[in-house]
N, C-alpha and C. Protein backbone atom coordinates (compact mmCIF):
# COMPACT_ATOMS: atom_id res chain seq x y z
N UNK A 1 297.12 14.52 14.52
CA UNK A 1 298.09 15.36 15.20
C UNK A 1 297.80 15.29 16.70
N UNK A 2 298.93 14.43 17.37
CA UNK A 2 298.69 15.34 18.76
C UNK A 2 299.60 15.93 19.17
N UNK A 3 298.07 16.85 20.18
CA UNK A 3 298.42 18.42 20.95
C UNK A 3 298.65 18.22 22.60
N UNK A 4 299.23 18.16 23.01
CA UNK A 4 299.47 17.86 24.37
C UNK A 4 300.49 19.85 25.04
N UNK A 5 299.87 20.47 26.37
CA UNK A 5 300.53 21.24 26.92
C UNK A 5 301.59 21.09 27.79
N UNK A 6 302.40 19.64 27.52
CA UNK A 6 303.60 19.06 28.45
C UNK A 6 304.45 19.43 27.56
N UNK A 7 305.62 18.95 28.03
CA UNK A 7 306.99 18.80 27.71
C UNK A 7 307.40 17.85 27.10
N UNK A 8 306.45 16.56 26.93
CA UNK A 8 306.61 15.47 25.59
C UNK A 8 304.82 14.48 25.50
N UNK A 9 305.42 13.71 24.73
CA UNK A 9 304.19 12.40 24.81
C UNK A 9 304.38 11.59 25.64
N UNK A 10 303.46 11.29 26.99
CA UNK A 10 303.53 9.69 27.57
C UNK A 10 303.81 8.68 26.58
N UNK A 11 304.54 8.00 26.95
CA UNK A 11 304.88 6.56 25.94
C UNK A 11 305.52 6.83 24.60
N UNK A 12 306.27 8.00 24.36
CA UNK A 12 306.90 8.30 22.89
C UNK A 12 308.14 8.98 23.49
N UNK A 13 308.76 8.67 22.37
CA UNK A 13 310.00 9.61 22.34
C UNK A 13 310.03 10.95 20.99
N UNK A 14 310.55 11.80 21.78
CA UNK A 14 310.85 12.92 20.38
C UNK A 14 312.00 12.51 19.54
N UNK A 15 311.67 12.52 18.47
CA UNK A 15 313.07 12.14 16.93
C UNK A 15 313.27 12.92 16.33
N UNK A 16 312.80 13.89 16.78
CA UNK A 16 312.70 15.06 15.56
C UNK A 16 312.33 16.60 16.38
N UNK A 17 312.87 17.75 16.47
CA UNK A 17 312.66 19.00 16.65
C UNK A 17 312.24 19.72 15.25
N UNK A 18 310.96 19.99 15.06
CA UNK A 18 311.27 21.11 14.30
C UNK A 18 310.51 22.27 13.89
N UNK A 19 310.51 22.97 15.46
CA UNK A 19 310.23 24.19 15.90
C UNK A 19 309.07 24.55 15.91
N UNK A 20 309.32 26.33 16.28
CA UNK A 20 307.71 26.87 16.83
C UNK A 20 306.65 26.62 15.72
N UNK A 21 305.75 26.83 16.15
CA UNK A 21 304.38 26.68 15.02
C UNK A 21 303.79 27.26 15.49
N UNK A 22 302.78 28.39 15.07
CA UNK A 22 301.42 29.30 15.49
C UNK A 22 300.54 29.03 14.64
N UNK A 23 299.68 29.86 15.28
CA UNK A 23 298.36 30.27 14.51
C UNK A 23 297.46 31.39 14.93
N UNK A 24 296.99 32.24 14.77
CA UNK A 24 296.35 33.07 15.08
C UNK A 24 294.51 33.56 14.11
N UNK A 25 293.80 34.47 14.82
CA UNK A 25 293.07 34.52 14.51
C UNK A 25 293.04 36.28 14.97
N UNK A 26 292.16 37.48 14.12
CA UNK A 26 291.59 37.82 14.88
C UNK A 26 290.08 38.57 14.93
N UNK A 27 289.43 38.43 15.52
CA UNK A 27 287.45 38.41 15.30
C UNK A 27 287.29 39.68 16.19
N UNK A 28 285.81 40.27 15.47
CA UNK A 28 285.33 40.92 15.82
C UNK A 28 283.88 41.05 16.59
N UNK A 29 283.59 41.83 17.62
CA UNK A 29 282.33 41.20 18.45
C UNK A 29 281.08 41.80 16.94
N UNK A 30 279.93 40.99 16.76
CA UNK A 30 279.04 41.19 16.23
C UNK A 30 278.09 41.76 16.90
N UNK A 31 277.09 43.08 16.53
CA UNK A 31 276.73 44.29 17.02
C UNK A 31 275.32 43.91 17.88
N UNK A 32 274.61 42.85 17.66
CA UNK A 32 273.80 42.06 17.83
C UNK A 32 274.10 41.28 19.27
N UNK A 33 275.10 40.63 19.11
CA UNK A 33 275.78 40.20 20.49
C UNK A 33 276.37 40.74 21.29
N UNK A 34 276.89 41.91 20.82
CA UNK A 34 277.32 43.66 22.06
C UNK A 34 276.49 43.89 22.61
N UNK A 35 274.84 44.12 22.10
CA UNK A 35 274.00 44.41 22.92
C UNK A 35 273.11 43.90 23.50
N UNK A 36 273.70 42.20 23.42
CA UNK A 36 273.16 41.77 24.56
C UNK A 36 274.23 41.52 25.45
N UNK A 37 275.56 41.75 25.28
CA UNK A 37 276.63 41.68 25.90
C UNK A 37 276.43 42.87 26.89
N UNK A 38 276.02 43.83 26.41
CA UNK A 38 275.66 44.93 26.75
C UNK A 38 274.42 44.71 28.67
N UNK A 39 273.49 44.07 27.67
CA UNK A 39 272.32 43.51 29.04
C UNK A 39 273.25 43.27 30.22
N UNK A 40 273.57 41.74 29.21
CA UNK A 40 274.16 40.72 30.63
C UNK A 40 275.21 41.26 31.42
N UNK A 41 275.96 42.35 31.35
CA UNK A 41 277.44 42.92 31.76
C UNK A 41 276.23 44.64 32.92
N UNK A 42 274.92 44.62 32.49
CA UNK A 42 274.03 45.00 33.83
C UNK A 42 273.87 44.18 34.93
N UNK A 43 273.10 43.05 34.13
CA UNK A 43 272.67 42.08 35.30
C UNK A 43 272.88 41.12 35.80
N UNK A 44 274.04 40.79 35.08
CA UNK A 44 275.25 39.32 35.38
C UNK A 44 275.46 38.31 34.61
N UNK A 45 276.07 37.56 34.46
CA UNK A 45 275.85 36.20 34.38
C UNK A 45 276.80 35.90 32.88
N UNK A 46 276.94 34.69 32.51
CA UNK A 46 277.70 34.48 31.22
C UNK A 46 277.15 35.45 30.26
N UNK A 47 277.94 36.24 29.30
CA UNK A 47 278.22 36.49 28.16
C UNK A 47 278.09 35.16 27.16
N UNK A 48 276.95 34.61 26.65
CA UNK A 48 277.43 33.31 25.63
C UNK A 48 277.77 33.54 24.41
N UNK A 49 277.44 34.74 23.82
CA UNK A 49 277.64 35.39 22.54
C UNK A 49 279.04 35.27 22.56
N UNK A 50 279.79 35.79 23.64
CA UNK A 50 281.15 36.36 23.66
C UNK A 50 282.09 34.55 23.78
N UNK A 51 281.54 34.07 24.63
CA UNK A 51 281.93 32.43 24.91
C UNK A 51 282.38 31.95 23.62
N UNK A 52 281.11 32.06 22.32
CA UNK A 52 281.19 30.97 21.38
C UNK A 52 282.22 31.71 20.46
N UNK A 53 282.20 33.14 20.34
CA UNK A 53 283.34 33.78 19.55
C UNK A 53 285.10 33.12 20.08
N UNK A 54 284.87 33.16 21.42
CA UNK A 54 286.06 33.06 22.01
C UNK A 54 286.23 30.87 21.78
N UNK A 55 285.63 30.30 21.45
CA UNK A 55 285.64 29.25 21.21
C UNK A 55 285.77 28.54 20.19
N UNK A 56 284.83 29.67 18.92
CA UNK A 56 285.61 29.01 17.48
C UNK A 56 287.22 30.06 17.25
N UNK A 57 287.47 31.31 17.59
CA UNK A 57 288.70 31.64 17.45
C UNK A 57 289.51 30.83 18.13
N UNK A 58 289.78 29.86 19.18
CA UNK A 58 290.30 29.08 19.73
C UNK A 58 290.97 27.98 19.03
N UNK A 59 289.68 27.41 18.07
CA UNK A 59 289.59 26.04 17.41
C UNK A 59 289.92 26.77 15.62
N UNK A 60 290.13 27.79 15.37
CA UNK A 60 290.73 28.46 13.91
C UNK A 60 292.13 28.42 14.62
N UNK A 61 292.66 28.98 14.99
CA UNK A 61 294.08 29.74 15.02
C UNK A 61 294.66 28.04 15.96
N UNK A 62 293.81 27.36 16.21
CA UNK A 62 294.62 25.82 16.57
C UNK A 62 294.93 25.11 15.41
N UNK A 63 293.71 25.01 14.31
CA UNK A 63 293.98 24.21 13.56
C UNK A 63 294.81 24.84 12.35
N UNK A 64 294.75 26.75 12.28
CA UNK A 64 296.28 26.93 11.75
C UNK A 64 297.68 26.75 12.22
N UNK A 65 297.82 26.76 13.74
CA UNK A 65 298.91 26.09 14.11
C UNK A 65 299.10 24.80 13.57
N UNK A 66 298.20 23.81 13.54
CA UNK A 66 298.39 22.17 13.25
C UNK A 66 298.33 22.16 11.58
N UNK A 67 297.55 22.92 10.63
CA UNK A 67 298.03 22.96 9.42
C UNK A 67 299.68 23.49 9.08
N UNK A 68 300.04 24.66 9.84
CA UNK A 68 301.84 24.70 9.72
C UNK A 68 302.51 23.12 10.36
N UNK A 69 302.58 23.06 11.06
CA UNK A 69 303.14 21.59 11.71
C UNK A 69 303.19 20.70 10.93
N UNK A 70 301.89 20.24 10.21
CA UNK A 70 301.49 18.98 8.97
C UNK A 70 302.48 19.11 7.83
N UNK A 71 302.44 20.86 7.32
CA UNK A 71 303.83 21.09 6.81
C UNK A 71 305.08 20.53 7.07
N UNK A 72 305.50 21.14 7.87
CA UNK A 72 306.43 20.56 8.30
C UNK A 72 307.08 19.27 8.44
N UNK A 73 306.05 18.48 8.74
CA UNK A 73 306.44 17.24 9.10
C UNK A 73 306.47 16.61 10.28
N UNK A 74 305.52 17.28 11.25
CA UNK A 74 305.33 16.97 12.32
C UNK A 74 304.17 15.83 12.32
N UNK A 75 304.11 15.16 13.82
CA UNK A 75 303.13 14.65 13.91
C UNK A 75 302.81 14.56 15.50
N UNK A 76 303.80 15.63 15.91
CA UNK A 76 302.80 16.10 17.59
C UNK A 76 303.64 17.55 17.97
N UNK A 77 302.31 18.33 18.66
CA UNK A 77 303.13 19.45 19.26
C UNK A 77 302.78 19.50 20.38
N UNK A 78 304.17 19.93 21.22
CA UNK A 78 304.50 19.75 22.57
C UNK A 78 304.12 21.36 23.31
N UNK A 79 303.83 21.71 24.19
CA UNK A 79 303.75 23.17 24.79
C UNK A 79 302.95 24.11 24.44
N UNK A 80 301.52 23.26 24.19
CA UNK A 80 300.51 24.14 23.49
C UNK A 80 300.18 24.85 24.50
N UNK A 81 300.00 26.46 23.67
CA UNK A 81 299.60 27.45 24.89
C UNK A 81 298.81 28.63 24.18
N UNK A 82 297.84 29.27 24.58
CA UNK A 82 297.33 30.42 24.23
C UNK A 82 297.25 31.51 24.67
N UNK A 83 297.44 32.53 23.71
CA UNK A 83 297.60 34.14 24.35
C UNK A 83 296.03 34.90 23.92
N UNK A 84 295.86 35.81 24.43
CA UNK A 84 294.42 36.52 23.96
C UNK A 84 295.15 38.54 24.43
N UNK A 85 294.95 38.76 23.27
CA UNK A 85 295.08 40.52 22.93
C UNK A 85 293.97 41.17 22.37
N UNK A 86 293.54 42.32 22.97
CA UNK A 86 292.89 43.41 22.79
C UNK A 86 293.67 43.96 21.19
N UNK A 87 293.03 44.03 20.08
CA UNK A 87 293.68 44.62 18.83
C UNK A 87 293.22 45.82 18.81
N UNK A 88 291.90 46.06 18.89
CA UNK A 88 291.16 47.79 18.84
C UNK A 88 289.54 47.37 19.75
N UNK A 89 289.29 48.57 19.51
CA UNK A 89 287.88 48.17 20.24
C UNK A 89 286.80 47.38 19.70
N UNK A 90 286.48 46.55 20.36
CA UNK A 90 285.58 45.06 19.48
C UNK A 90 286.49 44.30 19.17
N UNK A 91 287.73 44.23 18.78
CA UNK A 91 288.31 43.11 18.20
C UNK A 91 289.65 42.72 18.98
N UNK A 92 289.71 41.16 18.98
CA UNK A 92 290.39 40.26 20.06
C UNK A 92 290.98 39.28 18.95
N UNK A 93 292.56 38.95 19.42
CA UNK A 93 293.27 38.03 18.94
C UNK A 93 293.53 36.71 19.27
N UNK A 94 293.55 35.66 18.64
CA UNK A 94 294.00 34.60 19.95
C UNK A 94 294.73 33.79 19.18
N UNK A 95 295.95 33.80 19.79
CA UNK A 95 297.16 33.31 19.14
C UNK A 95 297.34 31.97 19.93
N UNK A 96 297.42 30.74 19.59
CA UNK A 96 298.02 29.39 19.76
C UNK A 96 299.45 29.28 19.58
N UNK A 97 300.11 28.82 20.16
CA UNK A 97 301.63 28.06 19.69
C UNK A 97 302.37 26.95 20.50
N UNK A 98 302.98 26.40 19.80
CA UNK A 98 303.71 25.33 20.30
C UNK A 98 305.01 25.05 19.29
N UNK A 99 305.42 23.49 20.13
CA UNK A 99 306.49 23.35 19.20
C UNK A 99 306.34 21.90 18.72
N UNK A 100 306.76 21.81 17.23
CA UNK A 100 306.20 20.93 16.61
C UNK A 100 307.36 19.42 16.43
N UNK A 101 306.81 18.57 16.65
CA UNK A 101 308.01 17.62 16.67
C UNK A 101 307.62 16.22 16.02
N UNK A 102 308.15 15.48 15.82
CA UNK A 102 308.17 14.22 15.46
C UNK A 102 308.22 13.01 16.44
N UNK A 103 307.09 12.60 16.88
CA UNK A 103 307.99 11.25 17.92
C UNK A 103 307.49 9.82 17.07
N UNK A 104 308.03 8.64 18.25
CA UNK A 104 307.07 7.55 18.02
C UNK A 104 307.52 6.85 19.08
N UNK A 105 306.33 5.62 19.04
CA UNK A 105 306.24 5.11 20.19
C UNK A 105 307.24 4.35 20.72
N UNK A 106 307.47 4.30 22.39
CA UNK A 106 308.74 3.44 22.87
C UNK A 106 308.60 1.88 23.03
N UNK A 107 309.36 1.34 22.49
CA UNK A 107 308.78 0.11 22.58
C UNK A 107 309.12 -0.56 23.98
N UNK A 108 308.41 -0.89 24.68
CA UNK A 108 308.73 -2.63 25.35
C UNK A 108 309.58 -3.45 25.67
């Protein structure tokens, strides 16, 4: 599958529209990593606890976007973009979407 955040593929044409695709996720901070979230938000510096949460929810709610798409019948989505929401306290959403299309390559 490719994911590209443009408006098409270099060197392809779109043949096919067929529509939005998401994915979402949403995680909760682990109590262990709050309090060292807790430290570092005294004395500075990266949060990594918070980084790697925010990095596999990234790479879940992508590859449920790209499992709907595969459905479909896609084999690239165009306008990948991500949102991030506050759900309650400790817990964060992160929604992927794009739009899923069909191309292939231009020939020569």
């Amino acid at each position: 599958m490719i994911l590209t955040n443009i408006e098409n593929v270099p060197g392809t044409r779109i043949i096919a529209h067929m529509g939005l695709v998401s994915g979402s996720t949403v995680r909760a901070k682990h109590a262990g990593k709050d309090i060292m979230a807790g430290v570092k938000n005294f004395f500075g510096g990266e949060i990594k606890g918070y980084t790697e949460l925010m990095n596999e929810s990234r790479k879940e709610a992508t590859q449920r976007m790209i499992n709907l798409a595969e459905k479909m019948g896609a084999n690239a989505i165009i306008n990948v973009r991500y949102a991030t929401s506050a759900i309650t306290v400790g817990a964060s959403e992160v929604y992927a979407y794009g739009t899923a299309v069909k191309i292939e390559e231009i020939e020569n």
